[in-house]
PDB file of N, CA and C in Angstrom:
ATOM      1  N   UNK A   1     139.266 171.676 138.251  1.00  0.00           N
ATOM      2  CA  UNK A   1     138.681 170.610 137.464  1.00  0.00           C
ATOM      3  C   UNK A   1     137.530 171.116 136.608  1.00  0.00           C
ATOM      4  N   UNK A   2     136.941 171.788 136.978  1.00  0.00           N
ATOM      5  CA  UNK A   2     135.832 173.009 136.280  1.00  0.00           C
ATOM      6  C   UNK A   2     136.004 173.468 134.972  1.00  0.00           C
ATOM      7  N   UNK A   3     137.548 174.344 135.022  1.00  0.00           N
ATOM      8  CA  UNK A   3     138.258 174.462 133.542  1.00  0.00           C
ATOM      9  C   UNK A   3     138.570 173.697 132.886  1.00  0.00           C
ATOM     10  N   UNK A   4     138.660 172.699 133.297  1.00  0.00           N
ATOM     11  CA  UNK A   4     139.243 171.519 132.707  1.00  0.00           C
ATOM     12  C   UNK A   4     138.215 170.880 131.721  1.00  0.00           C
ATOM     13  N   UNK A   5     136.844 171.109 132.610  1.00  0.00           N
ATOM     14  CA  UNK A   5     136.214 169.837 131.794  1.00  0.00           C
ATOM     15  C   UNK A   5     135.969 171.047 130.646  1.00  0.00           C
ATOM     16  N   UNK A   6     135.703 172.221 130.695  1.00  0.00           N
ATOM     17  CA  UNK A   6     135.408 173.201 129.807  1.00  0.00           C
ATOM     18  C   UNK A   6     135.965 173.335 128.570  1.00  0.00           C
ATOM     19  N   UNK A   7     137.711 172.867 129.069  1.00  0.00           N
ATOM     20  CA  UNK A   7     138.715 172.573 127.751  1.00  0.00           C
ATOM     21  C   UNK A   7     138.437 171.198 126.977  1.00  0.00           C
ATOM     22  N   UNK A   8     137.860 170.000 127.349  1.00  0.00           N
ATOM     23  CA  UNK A   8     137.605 168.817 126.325  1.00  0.00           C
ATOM     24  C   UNK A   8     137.353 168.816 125.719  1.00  0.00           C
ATOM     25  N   UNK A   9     136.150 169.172 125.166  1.00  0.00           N
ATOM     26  CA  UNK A   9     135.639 169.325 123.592  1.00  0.00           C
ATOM     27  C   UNK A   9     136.909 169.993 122.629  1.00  0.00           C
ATOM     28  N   UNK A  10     137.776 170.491 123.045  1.00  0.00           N
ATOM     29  CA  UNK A  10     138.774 170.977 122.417  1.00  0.00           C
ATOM     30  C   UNK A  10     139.767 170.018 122.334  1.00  0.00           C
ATOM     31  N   UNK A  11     139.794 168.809 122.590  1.00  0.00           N
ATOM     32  CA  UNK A  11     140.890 167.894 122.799  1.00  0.00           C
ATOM     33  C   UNK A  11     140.756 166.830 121.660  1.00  0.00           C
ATOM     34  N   UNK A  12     141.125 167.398 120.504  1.00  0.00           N
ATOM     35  CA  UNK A  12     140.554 166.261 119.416  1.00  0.00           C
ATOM     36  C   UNK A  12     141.596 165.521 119.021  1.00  0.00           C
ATOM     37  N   UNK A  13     142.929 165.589 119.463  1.00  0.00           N
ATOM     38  CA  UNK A  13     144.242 164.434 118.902  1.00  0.00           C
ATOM     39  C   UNK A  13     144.525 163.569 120.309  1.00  0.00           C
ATOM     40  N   UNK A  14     145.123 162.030 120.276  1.00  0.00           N
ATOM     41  CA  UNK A  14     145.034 161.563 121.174  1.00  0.00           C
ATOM     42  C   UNK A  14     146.156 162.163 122.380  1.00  0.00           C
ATOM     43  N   UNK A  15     146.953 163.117 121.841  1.00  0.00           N
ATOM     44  CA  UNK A  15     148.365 163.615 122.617  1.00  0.00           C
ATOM     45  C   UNK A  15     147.628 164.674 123.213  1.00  0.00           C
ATOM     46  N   UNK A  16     146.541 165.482 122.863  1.00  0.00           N
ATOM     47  CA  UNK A  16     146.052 166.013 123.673  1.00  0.00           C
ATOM     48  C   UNK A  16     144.798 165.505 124.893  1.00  0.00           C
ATOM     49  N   UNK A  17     144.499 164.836 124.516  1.00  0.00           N
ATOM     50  CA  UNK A  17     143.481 163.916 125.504  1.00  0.00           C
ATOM     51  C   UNK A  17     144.349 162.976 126.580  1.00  0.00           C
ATOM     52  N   UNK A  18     145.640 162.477 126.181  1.00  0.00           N
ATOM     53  CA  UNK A  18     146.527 162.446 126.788  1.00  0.00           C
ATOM     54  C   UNK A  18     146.929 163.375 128.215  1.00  0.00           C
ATOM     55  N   UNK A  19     147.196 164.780 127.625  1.00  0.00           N
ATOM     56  CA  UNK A  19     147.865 165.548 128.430  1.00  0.00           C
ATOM     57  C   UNK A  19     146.943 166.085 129.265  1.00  0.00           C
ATOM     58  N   UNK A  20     145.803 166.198 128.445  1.00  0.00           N
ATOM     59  CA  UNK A  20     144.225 166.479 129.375  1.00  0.00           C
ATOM     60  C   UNK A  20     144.364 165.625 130.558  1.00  0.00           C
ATOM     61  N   UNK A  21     144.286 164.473 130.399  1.00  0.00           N
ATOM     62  CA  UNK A  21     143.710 163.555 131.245  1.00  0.00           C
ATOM     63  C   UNK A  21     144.839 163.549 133.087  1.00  0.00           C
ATOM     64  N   UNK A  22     146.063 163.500 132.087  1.00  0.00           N
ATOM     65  CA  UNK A  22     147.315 163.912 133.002  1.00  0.00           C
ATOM     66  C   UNK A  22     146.895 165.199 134.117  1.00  0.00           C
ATOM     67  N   UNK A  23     146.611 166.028 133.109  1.00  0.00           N
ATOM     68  CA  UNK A  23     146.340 167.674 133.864  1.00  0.00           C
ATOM     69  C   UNK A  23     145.119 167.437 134.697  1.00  0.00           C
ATOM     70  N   UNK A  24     143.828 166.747 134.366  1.00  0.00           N
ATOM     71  CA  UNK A  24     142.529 166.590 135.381  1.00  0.00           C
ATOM     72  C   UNK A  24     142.888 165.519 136.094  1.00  0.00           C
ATOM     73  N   UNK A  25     143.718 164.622 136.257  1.00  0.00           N
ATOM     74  CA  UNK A  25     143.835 164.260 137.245  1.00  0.00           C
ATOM     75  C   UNK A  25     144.594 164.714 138.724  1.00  0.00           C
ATOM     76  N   UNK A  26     145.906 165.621 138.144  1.00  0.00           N
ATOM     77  CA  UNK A  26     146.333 166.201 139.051  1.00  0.00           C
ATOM     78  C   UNK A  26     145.346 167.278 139.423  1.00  0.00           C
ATOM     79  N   UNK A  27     144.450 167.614 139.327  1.00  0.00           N
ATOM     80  CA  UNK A  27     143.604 168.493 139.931  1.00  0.00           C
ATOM     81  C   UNK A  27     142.244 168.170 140.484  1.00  0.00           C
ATOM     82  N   UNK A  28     142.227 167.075 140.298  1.00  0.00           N
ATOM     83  CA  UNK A  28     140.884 166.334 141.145  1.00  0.00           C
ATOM     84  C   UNK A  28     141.111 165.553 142.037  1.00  0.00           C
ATOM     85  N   UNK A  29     142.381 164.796 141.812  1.00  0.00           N
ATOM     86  CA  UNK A  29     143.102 164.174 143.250  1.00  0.00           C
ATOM     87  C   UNK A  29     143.412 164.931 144.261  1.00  0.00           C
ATOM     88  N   UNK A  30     143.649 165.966 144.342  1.00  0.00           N
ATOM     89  CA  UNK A  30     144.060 166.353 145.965  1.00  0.00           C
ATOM     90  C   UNK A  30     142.620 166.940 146.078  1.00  0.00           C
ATOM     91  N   UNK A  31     141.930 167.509 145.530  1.00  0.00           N
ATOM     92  CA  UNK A  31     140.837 167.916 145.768  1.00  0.00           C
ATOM     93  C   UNK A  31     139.609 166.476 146.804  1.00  0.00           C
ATOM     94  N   UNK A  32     139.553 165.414 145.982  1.00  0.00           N
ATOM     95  CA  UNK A  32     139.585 164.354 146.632  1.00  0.00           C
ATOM     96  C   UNK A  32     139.962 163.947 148.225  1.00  0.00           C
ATOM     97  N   UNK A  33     141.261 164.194 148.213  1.00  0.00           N
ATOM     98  CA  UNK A  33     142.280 163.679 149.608  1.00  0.00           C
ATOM     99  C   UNK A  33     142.347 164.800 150.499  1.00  0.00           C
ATOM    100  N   UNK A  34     141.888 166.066 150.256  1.00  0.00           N
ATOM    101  CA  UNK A  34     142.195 166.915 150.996  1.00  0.00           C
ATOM    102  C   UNK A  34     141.287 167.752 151.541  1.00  0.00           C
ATOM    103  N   UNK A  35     139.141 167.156 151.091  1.00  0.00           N
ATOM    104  CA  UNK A  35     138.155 167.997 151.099  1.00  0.00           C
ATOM    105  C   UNK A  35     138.166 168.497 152.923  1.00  0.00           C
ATOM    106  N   UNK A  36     138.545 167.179 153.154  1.00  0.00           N
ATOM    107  CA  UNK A  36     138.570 167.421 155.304  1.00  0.00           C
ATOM    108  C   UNK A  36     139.319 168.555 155.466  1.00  0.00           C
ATOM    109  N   UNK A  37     140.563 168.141 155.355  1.00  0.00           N
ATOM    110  CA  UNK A  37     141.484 169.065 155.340  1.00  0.00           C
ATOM    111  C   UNK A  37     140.852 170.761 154.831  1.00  0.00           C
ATOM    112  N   UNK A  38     140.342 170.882 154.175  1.00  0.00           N
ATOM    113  CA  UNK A  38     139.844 172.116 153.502  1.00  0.00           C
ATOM    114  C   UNK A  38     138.922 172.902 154.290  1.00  0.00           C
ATOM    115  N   UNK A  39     137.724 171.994 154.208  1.00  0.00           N
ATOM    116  CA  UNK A  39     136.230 172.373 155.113  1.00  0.00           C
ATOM    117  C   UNK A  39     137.260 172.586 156.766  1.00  0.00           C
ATOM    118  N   UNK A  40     137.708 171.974 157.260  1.00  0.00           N
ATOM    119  CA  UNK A  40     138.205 171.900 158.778  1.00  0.00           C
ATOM    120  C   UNK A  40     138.943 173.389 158.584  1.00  0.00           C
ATOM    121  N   UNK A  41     140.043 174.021 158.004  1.00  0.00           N
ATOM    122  CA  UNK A  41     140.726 174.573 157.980  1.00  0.00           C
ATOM    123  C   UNK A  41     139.766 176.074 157.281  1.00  0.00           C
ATOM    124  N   UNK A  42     138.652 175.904 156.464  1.00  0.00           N
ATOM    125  CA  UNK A  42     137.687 177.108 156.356  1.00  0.00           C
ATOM    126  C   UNK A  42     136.474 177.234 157.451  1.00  0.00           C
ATOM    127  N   UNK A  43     136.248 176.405 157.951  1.00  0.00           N
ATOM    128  CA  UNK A  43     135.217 176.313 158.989  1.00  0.00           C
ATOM    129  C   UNK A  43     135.513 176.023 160.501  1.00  0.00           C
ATOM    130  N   UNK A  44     136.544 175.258 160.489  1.00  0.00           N
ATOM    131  CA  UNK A  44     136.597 175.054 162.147  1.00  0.00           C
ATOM    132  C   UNK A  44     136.328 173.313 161.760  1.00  0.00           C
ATOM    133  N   UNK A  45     137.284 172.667 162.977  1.00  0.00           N
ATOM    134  CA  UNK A  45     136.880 171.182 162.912  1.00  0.00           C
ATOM    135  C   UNK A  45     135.287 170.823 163.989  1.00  0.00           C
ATOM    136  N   UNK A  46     135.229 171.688 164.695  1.00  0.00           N
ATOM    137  CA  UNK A  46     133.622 171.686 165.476  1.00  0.00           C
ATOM    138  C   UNK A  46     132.737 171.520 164.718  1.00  0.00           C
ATOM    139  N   UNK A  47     132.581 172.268 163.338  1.00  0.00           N
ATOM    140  CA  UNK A  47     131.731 171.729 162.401  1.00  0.00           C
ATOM    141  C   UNK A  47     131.727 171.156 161.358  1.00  0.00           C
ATOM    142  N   UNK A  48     132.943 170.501 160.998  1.00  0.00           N
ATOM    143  CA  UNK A  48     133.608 169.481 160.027  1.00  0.00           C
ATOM    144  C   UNK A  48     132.118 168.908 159.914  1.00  0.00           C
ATOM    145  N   UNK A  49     131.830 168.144 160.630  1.00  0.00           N
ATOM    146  CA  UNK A  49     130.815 167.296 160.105  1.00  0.00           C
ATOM    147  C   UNK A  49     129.449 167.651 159.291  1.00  0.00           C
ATOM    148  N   UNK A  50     129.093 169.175 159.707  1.00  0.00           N
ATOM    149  CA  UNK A  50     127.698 169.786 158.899  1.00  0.00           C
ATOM    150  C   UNK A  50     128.115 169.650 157.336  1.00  0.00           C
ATOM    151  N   UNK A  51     129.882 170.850 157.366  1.00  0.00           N
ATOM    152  CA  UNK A  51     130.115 170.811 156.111  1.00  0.00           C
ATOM    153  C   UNK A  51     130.912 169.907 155.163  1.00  0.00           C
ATOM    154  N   UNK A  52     131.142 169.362 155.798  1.00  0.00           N
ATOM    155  CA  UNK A  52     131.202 167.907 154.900  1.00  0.00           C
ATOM    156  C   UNK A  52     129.976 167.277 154.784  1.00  0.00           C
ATOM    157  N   UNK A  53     128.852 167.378 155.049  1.00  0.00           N
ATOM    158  CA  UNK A  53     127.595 166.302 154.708  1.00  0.00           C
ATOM    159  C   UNK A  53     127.105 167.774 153.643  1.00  0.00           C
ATOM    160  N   UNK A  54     127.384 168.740 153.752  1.00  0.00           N
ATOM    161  CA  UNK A  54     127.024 169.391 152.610  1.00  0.00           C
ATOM    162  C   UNK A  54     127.790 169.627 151.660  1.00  0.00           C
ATOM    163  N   UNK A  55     128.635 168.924 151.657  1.00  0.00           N
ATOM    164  CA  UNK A  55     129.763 168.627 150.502  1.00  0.00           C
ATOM    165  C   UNK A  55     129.239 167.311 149.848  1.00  0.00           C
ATOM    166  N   UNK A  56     128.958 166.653 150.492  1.00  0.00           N
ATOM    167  CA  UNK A  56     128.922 165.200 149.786  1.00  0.00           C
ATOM    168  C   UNK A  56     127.233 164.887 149.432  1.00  0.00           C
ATOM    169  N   UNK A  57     126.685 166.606 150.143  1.00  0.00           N
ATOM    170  CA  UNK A  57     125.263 166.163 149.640  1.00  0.00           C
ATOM    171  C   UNK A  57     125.093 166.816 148.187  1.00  0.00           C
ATOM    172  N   UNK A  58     125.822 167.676 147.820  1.00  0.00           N
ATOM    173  CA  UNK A  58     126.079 168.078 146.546  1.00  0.00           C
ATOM    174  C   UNK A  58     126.946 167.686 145.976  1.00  0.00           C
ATOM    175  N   UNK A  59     127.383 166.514 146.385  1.00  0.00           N
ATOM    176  CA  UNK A  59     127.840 165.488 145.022  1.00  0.00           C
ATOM    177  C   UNK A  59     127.151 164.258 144.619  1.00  0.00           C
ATOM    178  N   UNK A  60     126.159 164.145 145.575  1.00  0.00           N
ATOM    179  CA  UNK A  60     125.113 163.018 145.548  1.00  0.00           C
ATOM    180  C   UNK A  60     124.071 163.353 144.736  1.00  0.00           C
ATOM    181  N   UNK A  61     123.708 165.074 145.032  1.00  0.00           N
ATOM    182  CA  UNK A  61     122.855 165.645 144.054  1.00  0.00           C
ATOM    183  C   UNK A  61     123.319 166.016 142.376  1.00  0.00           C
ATOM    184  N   UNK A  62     124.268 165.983 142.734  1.00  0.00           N
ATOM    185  CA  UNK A  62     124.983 166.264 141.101  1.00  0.00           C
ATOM    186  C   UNK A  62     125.252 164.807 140.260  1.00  0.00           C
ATOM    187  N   UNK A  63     125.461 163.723 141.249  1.00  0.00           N
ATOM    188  CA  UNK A  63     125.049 162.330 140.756  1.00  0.00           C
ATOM    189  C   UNK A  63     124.030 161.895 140.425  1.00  0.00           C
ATOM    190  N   UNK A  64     123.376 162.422 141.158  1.00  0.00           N
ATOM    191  CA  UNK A  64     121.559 162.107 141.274  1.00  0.00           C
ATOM    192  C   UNK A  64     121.343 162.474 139.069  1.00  0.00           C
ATOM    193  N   UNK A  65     121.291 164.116 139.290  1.00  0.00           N
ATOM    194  CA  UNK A  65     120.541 165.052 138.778  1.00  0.00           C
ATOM    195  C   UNK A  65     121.521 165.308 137.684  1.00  0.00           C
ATOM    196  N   UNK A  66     122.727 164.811 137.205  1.00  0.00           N
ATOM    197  CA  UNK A  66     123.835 164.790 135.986  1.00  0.00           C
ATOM    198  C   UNK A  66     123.608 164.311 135.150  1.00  0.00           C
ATOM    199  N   UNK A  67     123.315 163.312 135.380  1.00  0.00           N
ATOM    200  CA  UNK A  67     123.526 162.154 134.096  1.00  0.00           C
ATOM    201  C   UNK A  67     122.414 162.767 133.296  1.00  0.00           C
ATOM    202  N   UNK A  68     121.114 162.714 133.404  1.00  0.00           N
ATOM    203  CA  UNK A  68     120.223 163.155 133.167  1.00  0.00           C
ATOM    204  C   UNK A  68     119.923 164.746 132.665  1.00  0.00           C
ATOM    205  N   UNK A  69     120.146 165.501 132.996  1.00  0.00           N
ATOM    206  CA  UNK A  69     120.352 167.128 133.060  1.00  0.00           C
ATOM    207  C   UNK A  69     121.510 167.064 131.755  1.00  0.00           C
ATOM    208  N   UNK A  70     122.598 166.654 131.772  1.00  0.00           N
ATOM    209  CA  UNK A  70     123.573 166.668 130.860  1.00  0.00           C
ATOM    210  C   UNK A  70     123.218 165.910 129.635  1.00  0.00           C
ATOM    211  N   UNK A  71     122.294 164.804 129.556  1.00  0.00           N
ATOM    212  CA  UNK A  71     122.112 164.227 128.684  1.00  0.00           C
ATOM    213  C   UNK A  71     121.165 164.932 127.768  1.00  0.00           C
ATOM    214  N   UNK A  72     120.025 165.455 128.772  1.00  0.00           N
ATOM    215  CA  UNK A  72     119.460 166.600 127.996  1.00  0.00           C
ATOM    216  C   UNK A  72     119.873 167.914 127.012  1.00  0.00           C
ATOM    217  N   UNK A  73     121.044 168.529 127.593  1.00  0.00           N
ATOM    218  CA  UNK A  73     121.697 169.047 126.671  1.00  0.00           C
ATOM    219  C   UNK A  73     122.445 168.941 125.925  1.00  0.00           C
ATOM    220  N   UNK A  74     123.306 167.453 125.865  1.00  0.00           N
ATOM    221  CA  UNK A  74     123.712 166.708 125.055  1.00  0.00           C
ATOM    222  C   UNK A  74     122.692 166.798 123.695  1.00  0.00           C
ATOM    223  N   UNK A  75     121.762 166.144 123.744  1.00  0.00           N
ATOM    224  CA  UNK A  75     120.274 166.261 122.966  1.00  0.00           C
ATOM    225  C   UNK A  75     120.350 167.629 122.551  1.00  0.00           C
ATOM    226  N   UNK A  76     120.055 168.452 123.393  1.00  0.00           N
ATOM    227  CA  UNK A  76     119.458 170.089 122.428  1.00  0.00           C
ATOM    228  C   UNK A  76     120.756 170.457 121.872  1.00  0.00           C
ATOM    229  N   UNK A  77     122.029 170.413 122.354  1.00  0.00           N
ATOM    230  CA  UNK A  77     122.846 171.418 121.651  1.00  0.00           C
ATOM    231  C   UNK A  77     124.318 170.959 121.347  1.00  0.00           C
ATOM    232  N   UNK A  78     124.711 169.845 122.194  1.00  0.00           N
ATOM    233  CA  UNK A  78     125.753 168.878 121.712  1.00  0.00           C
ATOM    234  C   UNK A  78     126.755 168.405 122.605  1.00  0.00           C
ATOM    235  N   UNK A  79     128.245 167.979 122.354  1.00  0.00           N
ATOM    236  CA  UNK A  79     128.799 167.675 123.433  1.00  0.00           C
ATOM    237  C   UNK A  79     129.591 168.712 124.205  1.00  0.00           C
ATOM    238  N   UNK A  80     129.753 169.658 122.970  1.00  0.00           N
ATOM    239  CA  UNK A  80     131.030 170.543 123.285  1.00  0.00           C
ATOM    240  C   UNK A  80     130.032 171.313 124.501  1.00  0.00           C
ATOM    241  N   UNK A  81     128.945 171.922 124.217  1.00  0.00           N
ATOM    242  CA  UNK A  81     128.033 172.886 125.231  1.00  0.00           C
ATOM    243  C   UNK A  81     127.553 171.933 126.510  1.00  0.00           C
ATOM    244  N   UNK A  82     127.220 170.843 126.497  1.00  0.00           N
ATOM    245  CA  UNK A  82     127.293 169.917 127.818  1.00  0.00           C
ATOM    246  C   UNK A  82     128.670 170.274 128.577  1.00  0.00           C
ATOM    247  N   UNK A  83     130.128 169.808 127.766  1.00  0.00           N
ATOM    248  CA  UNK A  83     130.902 169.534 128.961  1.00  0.00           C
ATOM    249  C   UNK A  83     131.287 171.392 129.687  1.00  0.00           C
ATOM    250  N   UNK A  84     130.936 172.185 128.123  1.00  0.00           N
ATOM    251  CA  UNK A  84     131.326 173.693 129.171  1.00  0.00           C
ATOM    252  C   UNK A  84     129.826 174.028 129.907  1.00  0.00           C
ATOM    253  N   UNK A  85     128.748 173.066 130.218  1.00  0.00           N
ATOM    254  CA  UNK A  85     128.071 173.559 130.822  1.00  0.00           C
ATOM    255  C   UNK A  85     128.549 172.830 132.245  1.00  0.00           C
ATOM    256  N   UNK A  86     128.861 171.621 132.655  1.00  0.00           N
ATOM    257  CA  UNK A  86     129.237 171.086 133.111  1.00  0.00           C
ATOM    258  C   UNK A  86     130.495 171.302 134.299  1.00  0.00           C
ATOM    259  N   UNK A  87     131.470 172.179 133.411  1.00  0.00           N
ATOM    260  CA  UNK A  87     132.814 172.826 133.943  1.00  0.00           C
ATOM    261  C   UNK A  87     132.087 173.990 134.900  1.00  0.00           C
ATOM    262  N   UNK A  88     131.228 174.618 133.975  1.00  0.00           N
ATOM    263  CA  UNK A  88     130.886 176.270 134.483  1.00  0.00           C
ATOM    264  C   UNK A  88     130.079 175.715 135.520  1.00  0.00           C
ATOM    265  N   UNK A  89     129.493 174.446 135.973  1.00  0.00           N
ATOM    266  CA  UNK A  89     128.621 174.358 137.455  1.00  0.00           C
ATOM    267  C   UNK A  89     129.892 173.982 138.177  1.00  0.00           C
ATOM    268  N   UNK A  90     130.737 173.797 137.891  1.00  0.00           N
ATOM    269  CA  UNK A  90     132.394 173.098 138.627  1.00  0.00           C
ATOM    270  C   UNK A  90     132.619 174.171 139.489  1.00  0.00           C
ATOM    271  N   UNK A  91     132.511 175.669 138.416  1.00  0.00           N
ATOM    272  CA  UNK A  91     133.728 176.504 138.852  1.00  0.00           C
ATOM    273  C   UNK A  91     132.470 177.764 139.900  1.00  0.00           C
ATOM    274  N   UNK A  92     131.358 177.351 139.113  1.00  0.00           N
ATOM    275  CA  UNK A  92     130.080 178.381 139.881  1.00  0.00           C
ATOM    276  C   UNK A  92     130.035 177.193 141.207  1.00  0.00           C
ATOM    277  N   UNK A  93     129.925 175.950 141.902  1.00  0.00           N
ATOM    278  CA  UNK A  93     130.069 175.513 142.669  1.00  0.00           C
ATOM    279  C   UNK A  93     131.738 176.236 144.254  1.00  0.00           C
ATOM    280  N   UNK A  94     132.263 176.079 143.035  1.00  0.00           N
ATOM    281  CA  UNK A  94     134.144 176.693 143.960  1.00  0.00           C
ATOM    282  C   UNK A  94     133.366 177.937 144.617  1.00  0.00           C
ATOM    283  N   UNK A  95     132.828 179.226 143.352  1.00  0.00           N
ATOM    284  CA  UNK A  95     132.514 180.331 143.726  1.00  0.00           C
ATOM    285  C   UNK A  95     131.617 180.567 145.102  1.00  0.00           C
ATOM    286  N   UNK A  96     130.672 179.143 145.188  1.00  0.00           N
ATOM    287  CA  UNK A  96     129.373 179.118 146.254  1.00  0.00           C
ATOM    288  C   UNK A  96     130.746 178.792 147.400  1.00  0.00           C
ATOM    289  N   UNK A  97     131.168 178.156 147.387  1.00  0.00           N
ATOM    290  CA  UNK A  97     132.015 177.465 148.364  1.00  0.00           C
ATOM    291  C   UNK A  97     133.126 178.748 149.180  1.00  0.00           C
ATOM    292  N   UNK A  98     133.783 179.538 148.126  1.00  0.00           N
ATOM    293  CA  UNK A  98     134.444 181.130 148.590  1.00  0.00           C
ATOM    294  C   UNK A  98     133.503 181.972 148.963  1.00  0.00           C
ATOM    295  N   UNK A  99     132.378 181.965 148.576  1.00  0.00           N
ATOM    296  CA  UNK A  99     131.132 183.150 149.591  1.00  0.00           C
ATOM    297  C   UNK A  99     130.553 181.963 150.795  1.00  0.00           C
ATOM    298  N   UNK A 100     130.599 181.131 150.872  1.00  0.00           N
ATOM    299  CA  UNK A 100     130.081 180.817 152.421  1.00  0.00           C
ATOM    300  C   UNK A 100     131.163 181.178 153.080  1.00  0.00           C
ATOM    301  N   UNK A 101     132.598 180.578 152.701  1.00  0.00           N
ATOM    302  CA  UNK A 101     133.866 181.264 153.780  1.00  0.00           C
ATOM    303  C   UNK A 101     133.859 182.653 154.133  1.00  0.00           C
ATOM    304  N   UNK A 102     133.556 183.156 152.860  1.00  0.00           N
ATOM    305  CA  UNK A 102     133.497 184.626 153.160  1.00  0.00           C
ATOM    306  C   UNK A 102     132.268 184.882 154.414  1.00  0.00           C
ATOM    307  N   UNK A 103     131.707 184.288 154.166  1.00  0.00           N
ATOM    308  CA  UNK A 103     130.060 184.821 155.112  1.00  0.00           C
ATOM    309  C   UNK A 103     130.803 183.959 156.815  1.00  0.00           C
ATOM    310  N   UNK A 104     131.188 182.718 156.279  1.00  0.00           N
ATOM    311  CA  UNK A 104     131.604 182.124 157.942  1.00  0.00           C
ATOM    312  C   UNK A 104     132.734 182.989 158.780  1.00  0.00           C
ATOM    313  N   UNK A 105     133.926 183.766 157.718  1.00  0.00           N
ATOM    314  CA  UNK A 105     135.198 184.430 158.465  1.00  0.00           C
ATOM    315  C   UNK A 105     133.712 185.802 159.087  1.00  0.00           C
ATOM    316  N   UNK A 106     133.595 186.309 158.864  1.00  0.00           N
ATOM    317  CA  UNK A 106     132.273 187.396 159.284  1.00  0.00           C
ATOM    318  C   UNK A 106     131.334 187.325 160.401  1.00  0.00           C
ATOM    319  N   UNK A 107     131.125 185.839 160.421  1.00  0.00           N
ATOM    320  CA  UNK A 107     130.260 185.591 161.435  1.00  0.00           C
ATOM    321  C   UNK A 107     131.021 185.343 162.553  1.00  0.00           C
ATOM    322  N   UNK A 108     132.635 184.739 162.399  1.00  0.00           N
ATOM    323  CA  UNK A 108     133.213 184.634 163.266  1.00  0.00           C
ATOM    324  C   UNK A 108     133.837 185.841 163.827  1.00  0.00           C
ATOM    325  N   UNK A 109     134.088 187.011 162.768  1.00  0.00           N
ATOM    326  CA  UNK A 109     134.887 188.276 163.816  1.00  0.00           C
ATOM    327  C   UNK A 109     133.520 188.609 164.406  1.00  0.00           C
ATOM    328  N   UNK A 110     132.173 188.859 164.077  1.00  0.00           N
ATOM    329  CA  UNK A 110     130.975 189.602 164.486  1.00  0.00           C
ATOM    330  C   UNK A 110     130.349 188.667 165.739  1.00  0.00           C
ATOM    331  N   UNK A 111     130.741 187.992 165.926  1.00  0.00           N
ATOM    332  CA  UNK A 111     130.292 186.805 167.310  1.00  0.00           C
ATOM    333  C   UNK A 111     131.462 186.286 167.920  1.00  0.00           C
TER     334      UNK A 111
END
């Protein structure tokens, strides 16, 4: 969903905003339906609950601290550089999310 939002500003006919919309939804819906499923299956269901409240606390903070933050650069530099700034915290978020697994599979062979 990251790339995705990165590609909008590029979506200037309605057949492409169309097919956009088609394409980000299939990629934010299972993401949606399946975060348990995910965290349980990278972490262990024993601690489902830490990392899911730190899942949903960085979407509370990105609710919080978006609208605002984005609107600001909306202002300095426009829409197209908002939504690829926007995508690139999407996909630098995924990246934080593959180095904690990485750091949790580690802690689990080393303990």
């Amino acid at each position: 969903s990251g790339i995705m939002s990165g590609i909008l500003p590029w979506c200037e006919s309605s057949t492409a905003l169309i097919a956009w919309s088609a394409v980000y939804g299939l990629c934010i819906g299972p993401l949606i339906a399946l975060i348990s499923v995910v965290l349980s299956e990278l972490f262990g269901t024993d601690v489902l609950p830490l990392y899911h409240g730190c899942s949903r606390m960085g979407v509370g903070l990105g609710t919080l601290c978006g609208g605002p933050l984005i609107g600001y650069v909306i202002e300095a530099s426009g829409y197209k550089v908002a939504l690829m700034f926007a995508g690139g915290l999407v996909v630098a978020g995924t990246g934080f999310l593959i180095l904690l697994s990485v750091f949790n599979a580690r802690l689990a062979r080393s303990g």
